[in-house]
Protein backbone atom coordinates (compact mmCIF):
# COMPACT_ATOMS: atom_id res chain seq x y z
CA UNK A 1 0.00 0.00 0.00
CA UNK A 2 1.36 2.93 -1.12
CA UNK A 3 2.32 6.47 1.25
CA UNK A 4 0.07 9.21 1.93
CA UNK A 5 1.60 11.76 0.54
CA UNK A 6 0.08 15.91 1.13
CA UNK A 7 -1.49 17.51 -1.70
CA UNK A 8 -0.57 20.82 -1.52
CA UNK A 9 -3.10 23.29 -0.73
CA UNK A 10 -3.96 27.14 0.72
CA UNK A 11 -2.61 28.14 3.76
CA UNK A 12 -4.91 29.01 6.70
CA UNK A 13 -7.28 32.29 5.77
CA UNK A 14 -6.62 31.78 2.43
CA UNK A 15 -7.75 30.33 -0.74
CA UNK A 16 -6.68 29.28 -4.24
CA UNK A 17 -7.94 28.27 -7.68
CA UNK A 18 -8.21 24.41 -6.65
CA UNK A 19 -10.65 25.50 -3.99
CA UNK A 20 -12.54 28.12 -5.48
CA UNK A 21 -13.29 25.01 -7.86
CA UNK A 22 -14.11 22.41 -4.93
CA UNK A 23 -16.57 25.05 -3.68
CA UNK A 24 -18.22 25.93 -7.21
CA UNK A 25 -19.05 22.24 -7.93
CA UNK A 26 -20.34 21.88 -4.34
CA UNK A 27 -22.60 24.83 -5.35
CA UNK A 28 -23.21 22.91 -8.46
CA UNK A 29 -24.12 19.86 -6.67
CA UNK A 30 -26.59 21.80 -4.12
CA UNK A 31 -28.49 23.70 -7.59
CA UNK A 32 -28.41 20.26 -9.69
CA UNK A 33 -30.17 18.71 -5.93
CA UNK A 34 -32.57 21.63 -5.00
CA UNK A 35 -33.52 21.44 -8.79
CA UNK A 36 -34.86 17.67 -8.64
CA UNK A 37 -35.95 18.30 -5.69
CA UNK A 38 -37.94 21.03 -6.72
CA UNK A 39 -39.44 18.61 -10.14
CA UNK A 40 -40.41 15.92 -8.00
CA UNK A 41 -42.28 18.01 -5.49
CA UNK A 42 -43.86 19.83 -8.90
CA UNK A 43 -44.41 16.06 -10.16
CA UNK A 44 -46.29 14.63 -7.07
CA UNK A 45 -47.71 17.34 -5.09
CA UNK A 46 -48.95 15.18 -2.15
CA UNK A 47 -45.37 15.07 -1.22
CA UNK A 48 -45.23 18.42 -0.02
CA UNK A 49 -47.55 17.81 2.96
CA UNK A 50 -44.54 16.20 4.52
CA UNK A 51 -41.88 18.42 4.99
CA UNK A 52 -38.71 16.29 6.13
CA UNK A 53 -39.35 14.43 2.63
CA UNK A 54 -37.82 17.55 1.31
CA UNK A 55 -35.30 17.43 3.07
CA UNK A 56 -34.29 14.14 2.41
CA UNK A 57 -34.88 13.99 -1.36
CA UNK A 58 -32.19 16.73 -1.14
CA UNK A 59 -29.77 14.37 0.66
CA UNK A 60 -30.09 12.05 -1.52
CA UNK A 61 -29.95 13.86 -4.48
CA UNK A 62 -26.59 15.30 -3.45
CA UNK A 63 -25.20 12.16 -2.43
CA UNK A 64 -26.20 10.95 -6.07
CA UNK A 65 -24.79 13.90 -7.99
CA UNK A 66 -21.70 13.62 -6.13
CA UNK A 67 -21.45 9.72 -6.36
CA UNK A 68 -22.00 9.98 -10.54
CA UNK A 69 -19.54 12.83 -10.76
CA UNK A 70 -16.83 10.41 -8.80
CA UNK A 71 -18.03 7.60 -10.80
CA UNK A 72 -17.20 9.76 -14.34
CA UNK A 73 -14.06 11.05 -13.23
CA UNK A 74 -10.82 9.60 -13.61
CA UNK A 75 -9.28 10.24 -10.10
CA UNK A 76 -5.92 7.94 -11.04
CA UNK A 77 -2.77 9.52 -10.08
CA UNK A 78 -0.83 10.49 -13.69
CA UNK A 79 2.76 10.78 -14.00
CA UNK A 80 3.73 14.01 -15.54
């Protein structure tokens, strides 16, 4: 099993392009979530009596996103 080696990164109070991106697709991910979550409640309107179904479509919608995004990626380590 290979080492752990640290990805580099921003320093403390600061950020740089590799997380401006992490935080963009995490807003991605929370639009692309609210957005489903928004058709299905537009879809089957007796759903919105309950309101912690909301709230759980959402959660799972963002743990789906996420997962297919993963899944699509290549995350192997190249070297350049």
């Amino acid at each position: 099993m290979p080492a752990l080696t640290p990805t580099p990164g921003s320093r403390s109070l600061t950020l740089d392009t590799t997380d401006l991106k992490k935080i963009a697709m995490g807003a991605l991910i929370a639009v692309g979530s609210a957005v489903l979550t928004y058709a299905v409640d537009s879809v089957l309107p007796d759903l919105q009596a309950r309101g912690a179904i909301d709230a759980t479509l959402f959660v799972f919608f963002s743990t789906t996103i996420n997962a297919l995004r993963k899944f699509l990626s290549d995350s192997t380590i190249s070297n350049k």
